[in-house]
N, C-alpha and C. Protein backbone atom coordinates (compact mmCIF):
# COMPACT_ATOMS: atom_id res chain seq x y z
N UNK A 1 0.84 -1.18 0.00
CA UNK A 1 0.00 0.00 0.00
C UNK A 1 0.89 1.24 0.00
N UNK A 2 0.42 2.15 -0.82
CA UNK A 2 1.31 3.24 -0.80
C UNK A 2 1.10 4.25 0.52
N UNK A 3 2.45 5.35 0.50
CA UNK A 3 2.06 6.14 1.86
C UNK A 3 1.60 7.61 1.68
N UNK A 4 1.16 7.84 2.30
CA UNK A 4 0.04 9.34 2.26
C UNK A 4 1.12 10.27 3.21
N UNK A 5 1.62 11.37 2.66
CA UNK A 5 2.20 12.41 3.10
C UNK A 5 1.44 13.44 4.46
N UNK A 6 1.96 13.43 5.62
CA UNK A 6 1.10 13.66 6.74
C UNK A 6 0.28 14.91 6.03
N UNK A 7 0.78 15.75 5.03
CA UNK A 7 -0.25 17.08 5.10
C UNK A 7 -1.11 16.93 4.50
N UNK A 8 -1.80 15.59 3.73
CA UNK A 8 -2.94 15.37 3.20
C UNK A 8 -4.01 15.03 4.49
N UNK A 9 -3.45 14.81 5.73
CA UNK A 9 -4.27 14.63 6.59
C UNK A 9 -4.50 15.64 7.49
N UNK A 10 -3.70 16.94 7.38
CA UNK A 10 -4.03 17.99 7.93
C UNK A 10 -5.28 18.31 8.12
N UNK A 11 -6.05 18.93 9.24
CA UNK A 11 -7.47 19.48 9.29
C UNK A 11 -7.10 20.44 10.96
N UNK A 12 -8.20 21.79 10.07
CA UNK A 12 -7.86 22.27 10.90
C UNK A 12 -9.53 23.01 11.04
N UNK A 13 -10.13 23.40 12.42
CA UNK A 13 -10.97 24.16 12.70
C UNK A 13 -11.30 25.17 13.66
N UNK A 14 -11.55 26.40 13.48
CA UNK A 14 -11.90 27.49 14.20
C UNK A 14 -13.31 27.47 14.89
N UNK A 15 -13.30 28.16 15.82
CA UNK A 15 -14.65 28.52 15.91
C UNK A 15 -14.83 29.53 17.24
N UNK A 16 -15.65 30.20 16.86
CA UNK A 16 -15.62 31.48 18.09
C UNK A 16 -16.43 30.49 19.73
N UNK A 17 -16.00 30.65 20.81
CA UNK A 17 -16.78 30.51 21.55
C UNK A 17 -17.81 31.46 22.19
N UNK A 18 -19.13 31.13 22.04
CA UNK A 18 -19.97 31.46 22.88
C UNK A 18 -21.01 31.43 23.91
N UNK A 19 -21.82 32.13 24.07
CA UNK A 19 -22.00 32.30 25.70
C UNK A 19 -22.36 30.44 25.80
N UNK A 20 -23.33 30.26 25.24
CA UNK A 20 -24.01 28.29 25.42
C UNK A 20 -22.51 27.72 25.36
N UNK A 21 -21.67 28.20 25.29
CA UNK A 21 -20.11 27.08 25.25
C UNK A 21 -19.31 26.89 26.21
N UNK A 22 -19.69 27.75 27.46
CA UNK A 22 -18.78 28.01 28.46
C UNK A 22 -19.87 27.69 29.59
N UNK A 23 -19.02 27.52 30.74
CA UNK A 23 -18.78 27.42 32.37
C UNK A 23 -19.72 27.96 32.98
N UNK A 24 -19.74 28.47 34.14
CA UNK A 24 -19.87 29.43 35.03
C UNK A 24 -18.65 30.39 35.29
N UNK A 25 -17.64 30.10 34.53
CA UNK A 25 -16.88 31.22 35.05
C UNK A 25 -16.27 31.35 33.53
N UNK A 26 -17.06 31.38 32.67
CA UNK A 26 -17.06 32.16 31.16
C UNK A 26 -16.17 31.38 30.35
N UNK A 27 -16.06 30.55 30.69
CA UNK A 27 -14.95 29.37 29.71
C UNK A 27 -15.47 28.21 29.13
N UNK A 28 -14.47 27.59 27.87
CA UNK A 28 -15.48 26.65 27.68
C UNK A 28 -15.18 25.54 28.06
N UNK A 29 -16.60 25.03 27.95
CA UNK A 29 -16.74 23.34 28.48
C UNK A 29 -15.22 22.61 28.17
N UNK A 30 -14.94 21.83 29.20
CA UNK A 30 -14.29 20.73 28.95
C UNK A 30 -14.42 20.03 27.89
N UNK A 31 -15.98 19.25 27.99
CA UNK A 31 -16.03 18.56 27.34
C UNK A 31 -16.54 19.00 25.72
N UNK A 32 -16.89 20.04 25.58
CA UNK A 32 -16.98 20.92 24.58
C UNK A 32 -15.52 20.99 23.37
N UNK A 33 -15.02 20.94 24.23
CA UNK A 33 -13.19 20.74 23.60
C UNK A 33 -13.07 19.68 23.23
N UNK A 34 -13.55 18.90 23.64
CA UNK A 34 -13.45 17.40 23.60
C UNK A 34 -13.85 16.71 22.59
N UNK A 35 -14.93 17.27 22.29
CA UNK A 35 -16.12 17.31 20.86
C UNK A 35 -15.01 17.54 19.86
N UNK A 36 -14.72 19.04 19.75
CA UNK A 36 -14.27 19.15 18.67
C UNK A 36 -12.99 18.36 18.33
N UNK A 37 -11.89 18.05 19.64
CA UNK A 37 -11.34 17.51 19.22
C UNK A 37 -11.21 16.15 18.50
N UNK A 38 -12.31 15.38 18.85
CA UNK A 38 -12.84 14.23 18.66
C UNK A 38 -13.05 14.09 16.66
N UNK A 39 -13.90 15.19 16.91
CA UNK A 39 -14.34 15.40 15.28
C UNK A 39 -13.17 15.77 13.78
N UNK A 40 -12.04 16.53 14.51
CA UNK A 40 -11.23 17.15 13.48
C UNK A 40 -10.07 15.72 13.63
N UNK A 41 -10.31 15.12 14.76
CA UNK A 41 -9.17 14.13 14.80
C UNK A 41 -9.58 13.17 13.80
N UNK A 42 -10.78 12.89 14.01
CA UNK A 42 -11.43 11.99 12.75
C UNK A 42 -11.58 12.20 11.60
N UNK A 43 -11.83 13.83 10.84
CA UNK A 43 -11.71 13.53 9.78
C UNK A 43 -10.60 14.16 9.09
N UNK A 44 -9.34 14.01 9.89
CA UNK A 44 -7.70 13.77 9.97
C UNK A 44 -7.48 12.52 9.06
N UNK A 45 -8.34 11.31 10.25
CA UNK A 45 -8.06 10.16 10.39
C UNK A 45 -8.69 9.63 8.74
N UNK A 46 -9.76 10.31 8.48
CA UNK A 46 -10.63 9.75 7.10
C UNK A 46 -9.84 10.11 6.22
N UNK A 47 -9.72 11.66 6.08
CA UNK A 47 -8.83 12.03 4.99
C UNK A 47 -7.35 10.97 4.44
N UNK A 48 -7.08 10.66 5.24
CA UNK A 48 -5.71 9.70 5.57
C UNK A 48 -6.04 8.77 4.88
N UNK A 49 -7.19 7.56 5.49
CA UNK A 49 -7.36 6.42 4.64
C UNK A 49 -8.42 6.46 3.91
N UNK A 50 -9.20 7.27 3.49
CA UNK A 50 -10.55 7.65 3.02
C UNK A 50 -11.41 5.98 3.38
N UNK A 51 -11.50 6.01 4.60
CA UNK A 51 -12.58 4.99 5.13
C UNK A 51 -13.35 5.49 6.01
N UNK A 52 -14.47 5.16 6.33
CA UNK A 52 -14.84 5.11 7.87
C UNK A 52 -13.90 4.96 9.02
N UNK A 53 -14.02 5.89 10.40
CA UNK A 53 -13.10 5.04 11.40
C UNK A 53 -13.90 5.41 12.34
N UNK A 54 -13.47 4.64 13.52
CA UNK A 54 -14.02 4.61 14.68
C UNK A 54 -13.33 5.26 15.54
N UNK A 55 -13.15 6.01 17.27
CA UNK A 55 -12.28 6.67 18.03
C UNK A 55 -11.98 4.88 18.75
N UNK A 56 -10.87 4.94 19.24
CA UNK A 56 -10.30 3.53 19.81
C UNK A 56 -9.87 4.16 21.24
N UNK A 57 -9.08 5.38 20.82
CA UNK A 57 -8.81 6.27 22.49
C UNK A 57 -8.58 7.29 22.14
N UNK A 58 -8.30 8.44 23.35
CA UNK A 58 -8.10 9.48 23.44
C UNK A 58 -7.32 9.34 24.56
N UNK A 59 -5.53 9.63 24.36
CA UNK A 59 -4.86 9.49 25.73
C UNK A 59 -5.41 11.50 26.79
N UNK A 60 -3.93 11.20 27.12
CA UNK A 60 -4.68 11.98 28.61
C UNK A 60 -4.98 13.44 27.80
N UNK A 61 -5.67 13.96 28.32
CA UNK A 61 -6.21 15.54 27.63
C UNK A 61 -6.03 16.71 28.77
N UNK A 62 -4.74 17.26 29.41
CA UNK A 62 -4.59 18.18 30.38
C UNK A 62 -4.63 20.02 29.80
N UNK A 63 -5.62 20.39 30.26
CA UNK A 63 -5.98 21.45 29.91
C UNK A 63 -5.18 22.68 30.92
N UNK A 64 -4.27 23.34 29.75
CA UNK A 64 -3.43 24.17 29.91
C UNK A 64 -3.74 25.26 30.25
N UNK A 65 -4.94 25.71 29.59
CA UNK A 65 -4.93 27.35 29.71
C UNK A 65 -6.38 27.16 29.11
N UNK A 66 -7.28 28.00 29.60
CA UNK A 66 -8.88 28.01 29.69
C UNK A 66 -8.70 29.30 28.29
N UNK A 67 -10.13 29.07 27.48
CA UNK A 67 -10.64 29.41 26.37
C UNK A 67 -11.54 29.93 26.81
N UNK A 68 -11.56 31.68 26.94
CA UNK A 68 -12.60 32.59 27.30
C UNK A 68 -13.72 32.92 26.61
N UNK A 69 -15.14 32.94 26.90
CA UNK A 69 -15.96 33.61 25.92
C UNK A 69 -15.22 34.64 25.17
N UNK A 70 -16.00 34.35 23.70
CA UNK A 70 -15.56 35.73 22.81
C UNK A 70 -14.45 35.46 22.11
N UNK A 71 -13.33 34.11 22.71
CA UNK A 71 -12.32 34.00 21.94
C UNK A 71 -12.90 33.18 20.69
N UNK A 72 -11.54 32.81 20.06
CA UNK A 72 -11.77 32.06 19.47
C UNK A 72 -11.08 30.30 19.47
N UNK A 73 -11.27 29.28 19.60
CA UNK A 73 -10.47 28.01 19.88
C UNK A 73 -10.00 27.60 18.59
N UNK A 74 -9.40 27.16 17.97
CA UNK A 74 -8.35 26.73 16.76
C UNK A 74 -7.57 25.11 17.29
N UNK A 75 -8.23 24.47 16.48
CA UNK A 75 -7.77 22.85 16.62
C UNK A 75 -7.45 22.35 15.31
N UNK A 76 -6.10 21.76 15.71
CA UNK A 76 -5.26 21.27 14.43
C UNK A 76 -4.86 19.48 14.83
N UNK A 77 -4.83 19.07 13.74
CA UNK A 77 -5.01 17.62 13.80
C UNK A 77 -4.03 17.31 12.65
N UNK A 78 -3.14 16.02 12.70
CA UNK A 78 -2.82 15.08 11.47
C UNK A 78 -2.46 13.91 12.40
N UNK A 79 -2.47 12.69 10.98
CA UNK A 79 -1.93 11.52 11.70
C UNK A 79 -0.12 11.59 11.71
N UNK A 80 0.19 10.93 12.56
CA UNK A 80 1.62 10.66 12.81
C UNK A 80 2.30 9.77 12.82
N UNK A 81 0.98 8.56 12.70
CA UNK A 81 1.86 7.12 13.13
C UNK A 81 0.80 5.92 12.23
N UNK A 82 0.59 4.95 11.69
CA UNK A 82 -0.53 3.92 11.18
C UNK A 82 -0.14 2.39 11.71
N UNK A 83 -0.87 2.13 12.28
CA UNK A 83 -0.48 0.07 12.53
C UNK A 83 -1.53 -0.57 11.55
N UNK A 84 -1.48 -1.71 11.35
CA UNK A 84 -2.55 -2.41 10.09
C UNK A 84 -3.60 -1.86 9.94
N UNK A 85 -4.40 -1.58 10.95
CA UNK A 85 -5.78 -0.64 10.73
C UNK A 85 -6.07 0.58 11.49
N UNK A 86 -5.23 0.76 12.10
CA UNK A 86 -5.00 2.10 13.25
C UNK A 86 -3.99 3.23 13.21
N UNK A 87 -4.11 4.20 13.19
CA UNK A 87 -4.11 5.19 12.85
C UNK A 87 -3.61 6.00 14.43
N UNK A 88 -2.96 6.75 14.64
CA UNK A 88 -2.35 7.63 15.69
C UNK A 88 -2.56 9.35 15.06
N UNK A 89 -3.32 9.89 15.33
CA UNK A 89 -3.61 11.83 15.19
C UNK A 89 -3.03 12.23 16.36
N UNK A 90 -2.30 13.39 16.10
CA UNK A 90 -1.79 14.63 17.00
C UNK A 90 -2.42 15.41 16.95
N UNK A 91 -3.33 16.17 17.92
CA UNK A 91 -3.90 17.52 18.17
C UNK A 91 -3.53 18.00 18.82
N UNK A 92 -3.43 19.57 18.35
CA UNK A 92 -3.52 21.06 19.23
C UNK A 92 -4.91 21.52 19.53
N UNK A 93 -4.58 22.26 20.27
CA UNK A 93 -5.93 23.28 20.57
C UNK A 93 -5.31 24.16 21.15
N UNK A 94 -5.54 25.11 20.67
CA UNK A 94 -5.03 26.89 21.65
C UNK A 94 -5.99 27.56 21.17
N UNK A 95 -5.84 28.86 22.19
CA UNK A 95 -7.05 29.80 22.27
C UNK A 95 -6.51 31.17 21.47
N UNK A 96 -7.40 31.76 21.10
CA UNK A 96 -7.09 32.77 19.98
C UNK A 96 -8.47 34.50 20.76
N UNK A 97 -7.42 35.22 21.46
CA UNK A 97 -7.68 36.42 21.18
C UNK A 97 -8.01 37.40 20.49
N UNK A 98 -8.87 37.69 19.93
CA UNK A 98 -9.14 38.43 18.18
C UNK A 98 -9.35 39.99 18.45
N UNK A 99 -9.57 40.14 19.57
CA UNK A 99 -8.73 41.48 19.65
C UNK A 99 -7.49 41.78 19.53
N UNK A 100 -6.83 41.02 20.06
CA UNK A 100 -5.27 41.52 20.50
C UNK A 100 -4.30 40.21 19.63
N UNK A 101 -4.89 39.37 19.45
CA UNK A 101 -4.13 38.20 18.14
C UNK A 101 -3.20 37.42 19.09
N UNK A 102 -3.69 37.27 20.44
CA UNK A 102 -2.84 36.48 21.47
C UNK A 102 -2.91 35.36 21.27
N UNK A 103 -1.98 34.19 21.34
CA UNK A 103 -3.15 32.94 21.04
C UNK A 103 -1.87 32.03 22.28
N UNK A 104 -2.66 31.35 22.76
CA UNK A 104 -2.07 30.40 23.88
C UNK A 104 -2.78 28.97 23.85
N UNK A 105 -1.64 27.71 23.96
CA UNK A 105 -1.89 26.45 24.03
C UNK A 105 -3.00 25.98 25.20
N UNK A 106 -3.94 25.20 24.25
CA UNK A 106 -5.16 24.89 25.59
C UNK A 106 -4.49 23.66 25.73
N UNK A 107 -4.61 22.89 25.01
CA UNK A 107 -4.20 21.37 25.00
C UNK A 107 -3.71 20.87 24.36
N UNK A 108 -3.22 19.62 24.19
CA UNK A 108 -2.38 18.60 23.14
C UNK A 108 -2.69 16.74 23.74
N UNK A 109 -2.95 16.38 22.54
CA UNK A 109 -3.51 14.76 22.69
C UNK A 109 -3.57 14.53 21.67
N UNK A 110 -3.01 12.76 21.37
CA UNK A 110 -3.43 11.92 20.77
C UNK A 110 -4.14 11.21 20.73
N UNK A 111 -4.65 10.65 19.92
CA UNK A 111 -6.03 9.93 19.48
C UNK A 111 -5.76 8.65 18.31
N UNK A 112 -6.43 7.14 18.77
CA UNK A 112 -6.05 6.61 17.73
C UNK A 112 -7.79 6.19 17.36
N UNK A 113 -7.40 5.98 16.01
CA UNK A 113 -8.80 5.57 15.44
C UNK A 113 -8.27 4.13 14.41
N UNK A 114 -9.58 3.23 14.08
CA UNK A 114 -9.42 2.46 13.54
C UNK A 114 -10.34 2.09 12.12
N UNK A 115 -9.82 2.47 11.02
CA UNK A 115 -10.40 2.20 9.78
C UNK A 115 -11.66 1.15 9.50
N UNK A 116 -12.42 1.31 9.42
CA UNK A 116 -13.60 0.08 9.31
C UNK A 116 -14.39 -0.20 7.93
N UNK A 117 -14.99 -1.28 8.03
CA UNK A 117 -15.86 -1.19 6.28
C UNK A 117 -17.56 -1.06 6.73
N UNK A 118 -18.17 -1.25 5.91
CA UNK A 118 -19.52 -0.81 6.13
C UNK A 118 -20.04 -1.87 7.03
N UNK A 119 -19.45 -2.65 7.30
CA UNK A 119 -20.11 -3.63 8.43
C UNK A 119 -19.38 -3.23 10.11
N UNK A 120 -18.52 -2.31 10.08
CA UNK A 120 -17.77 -2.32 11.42
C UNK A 120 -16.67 -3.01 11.25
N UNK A 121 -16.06 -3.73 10.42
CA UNK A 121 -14.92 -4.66 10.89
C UNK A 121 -13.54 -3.83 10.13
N UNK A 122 -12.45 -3.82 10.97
CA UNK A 122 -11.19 -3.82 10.74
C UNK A 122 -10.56 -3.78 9.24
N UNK A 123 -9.97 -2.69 8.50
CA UNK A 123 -9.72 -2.57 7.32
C UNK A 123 -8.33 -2.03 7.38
N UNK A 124 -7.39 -2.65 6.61
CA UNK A 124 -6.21 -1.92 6.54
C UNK A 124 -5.78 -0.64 6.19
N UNK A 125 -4.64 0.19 6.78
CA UNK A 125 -4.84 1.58 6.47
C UNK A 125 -3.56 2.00 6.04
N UNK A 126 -3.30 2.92 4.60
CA UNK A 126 -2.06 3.14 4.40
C UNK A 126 -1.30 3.76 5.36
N UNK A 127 0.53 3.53 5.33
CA UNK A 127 1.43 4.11 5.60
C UNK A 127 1.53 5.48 5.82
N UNK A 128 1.76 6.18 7.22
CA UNK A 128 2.09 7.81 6.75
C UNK A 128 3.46 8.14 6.32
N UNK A 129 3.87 9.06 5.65
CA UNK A 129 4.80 9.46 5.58
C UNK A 129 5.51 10.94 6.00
N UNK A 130 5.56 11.15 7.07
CA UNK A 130 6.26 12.60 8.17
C UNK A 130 7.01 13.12 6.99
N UNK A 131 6.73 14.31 7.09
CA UNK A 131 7.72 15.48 6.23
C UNK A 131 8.34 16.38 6.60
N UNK A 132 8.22 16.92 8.49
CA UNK A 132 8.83 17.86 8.90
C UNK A 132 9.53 17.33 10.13
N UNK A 133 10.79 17.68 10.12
CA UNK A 133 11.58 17.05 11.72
C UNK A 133 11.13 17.04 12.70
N UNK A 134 9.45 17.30 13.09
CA UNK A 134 8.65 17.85 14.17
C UNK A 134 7.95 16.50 13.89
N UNK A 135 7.40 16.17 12.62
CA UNK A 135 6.63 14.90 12.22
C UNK A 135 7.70 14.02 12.04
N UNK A 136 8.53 13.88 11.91
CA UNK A 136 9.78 12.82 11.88
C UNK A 136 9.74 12.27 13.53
N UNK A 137 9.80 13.37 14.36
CA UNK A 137 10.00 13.10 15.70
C UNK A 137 8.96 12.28 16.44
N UNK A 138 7.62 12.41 15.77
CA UNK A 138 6.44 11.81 16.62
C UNK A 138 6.31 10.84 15.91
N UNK A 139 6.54 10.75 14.72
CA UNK A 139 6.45 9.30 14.24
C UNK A 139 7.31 8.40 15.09
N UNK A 140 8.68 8.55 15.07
CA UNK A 140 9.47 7.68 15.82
C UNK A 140 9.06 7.71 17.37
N UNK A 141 8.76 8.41 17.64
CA UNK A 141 8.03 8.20 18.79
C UNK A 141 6.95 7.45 19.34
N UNK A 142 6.33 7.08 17.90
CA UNK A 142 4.95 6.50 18.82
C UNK A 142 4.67 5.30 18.79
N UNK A 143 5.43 4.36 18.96
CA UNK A 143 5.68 3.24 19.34
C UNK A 143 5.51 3.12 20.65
N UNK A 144 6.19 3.73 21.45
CA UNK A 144 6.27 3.87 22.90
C UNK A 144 5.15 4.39 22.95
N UNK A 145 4.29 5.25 22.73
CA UNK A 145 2.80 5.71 23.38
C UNK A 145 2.05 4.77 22.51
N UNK A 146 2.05 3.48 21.69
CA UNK A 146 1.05 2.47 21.32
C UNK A 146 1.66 1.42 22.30
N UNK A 147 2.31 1.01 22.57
CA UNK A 147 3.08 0.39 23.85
C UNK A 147 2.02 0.67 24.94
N UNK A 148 2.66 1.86 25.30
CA UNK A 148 1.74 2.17 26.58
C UNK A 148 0.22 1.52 26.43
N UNK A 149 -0.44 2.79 25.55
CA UNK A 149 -1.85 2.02 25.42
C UNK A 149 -2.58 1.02 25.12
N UNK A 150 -1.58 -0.33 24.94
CA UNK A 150 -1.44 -1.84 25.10
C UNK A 150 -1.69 -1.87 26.79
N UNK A 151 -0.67 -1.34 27.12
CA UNK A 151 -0.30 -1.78 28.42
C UNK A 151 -1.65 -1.33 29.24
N UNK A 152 -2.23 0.10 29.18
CA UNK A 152 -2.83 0.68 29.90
C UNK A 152 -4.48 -0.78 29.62
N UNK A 153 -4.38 -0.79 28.37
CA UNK A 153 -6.03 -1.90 28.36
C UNK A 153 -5.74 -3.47 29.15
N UNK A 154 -4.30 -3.42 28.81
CA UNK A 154 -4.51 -4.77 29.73
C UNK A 154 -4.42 -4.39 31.19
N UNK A 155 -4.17 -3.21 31.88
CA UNK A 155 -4.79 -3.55 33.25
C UNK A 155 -5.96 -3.03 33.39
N UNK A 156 -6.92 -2.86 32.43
CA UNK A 156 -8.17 -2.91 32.85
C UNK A 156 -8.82 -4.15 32.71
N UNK A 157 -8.31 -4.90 31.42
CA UNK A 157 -9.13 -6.28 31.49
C UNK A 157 -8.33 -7.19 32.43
N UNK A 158 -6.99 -7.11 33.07
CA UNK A 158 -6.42 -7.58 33.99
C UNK A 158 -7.56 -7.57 35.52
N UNK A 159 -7.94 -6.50 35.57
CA UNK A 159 -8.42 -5.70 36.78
C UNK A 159 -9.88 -5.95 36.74
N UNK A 160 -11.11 -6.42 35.56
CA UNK A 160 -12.13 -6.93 35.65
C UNK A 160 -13.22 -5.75 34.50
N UNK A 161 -12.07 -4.63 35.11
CA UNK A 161 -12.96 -2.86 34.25
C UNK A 161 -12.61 -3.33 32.68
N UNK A 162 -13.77 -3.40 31.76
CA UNK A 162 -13.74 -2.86 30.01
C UNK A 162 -13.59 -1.47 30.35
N UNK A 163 -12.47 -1.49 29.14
CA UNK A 163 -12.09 -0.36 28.62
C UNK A 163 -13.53 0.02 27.21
């Protein structure tokens, strides 16, 4: 199978937050972030293998710096890494000031998804191919964070908890 150059899987989305998007103390939802990241990671993940995929995980999501009403949130996504049918996306999220053009890191997480056919089952997914020493770096890297998240499901089915 041939390999897909990470910037065909680039996706990126804006969107202003408002008042229904935030807190009690004018920020937005957690899980609001969560959404979007969910969504741009996926169709990262489609663009990549032009299949259906499913979310498989979302490692840890530590929220850096809160996204005020009125700003704007900006989430960027590509894949970095592919195993036979799985797929590894890198996301950003930072917050964007549009008065003043400040923009500061909310979060960063990976996400793997898994290619499927119209019945749900497991479909192979091309090769990525990293083009910038930043994508060179996480590719070689993510062995060790698919490692981990081996490790992390077997102590839940070790432990009795489905993941």
């Amino acid at each position: 199978m041939k390999g897909i150059p990470t910037h065909q899987s680039r996706t990126t989305r804006t969107s202003l937050v408002m008042p229904l998007d935030t807190n009690n103390h004018g920020t937005i939802f957690g899980g609001k972030v969560l959404s979007y990241i969910d969504e741009v990671a996926a169709i990262a993940a489609m663009r990549h293998c032009q299949q259906s995929v499913v979310t498989a995980s979302i490692d840890s999501v530590d929220f850096l710096n809160p996204v005020k009403e009125g700003y704007a949130i900006h989430i960027e996504a590509f894949v970095t890494w592919t195993g036979r049918t799985s797929m590894e996306i890198f996301v950003r999220a930072e917050s964007e000031n549009l008065l003043t053009g400040e923009r500061q890191l909310t979060t960063t997480s990976f996400l793997t998804f898994v290619a499927v056919d119209k019945d749900g089952k497991p479909v192979p997914v091309p090769p990525v191919i990293p083009e910038t020493e930043w994508e060179k770096q996480l590719y070689q890297s993510a062995e060790d964070r698919q490692r981990s998240r081996r490790d992390r499901k077997k102590i839940y089915q070790v432990s009795g908890m489905k993941q």
